[in-house]
C-alpha atoms as a PDB file:
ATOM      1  CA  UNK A   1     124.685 104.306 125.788  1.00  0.00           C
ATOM      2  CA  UNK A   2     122.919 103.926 129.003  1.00  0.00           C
ATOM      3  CA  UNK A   3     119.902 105.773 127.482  1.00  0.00           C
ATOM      4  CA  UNK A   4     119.122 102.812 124.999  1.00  0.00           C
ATOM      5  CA  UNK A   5     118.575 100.405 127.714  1.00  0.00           C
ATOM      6  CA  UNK A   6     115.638 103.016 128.545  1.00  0.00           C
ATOM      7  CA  UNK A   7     114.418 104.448 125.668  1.00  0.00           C
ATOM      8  CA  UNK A   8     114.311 100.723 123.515  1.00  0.00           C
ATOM      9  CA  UNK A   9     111.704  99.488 125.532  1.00  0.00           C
ATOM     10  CA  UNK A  10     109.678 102.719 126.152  1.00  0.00           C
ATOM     11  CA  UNK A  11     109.759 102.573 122.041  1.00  0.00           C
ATOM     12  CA  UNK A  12     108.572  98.873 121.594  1.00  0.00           C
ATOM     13  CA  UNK A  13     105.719  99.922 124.331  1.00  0.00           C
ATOM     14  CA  UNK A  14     104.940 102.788 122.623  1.00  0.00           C
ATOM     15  CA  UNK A  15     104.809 100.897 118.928  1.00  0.00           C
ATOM     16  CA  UNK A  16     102.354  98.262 120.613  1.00  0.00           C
ATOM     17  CA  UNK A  17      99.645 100.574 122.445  1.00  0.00           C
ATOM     18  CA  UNK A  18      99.771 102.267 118.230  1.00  0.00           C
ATOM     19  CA  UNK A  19      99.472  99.104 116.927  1.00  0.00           C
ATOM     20  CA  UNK A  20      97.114  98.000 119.407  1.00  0.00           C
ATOM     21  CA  UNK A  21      95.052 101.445 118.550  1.00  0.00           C
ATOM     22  CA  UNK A  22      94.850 100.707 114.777  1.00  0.00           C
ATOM     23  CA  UNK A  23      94.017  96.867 115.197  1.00  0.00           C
ATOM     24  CA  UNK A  24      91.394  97.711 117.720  1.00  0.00           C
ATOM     25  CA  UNK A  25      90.036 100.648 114.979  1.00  0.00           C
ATOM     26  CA  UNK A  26      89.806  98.099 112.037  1.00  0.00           C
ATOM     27  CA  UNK A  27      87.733  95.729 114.196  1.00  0.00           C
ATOM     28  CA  UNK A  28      85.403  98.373 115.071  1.00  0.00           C
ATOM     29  CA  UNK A  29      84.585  98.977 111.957  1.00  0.00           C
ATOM     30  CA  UNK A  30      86.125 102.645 111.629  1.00  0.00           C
ATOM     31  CA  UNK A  31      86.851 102.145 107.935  1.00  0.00           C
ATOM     32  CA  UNK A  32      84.636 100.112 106.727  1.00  0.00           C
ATOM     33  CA  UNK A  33      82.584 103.046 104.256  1.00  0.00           C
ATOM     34  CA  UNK A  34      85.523 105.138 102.914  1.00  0.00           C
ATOM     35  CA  UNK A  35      83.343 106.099  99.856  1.00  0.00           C
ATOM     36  CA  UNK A  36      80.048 107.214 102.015  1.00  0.00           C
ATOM     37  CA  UNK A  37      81.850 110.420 103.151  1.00  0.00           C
ATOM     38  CA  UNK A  38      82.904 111.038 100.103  1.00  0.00           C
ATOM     39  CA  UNK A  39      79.625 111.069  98.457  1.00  0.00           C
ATOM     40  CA  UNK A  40      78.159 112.974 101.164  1.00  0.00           C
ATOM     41  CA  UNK A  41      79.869 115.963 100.614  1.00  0.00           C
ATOM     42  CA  UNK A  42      78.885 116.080  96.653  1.00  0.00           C
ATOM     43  CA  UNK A  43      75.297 115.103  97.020  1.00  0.00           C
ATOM     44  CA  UNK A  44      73.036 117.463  96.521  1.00  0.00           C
ATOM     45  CA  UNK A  45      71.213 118.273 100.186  1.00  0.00           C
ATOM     46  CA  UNK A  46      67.611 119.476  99.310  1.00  0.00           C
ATOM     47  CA  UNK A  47      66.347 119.316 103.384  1.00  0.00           C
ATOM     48  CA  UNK A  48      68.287 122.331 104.188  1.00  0.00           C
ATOM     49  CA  UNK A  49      65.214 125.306 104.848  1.00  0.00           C
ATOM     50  CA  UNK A  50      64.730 128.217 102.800  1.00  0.00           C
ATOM     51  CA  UNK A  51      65.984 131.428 104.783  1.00  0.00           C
END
């Protein structure tokens, strides 16, 4: 029982640096073109060189 007073706080902390982490990556901009990489992977690439 003497655990929880440790390991309840180290949680919370641990839940707010992730949450901090994922508010910090929609700011940045990190998802703003979901569909881009999509598309990039189906389009035809015609720049590669002939070998």
């Amino acid at each position: 029982m003497n655990m929880l007073i440790y390991l309840i706080p180290i949680a919370l902390f641990m839940g707010g640096i992730g949450l901090a982490a994922f508010l910090w990556s929609l700011k940045s901009g990190q998802y703003d073109d979901m569909d881009g990489a999509a598309w990039r992977v189906i389009a035809q690439d015609d720049d590669k060189p002939d070998a």
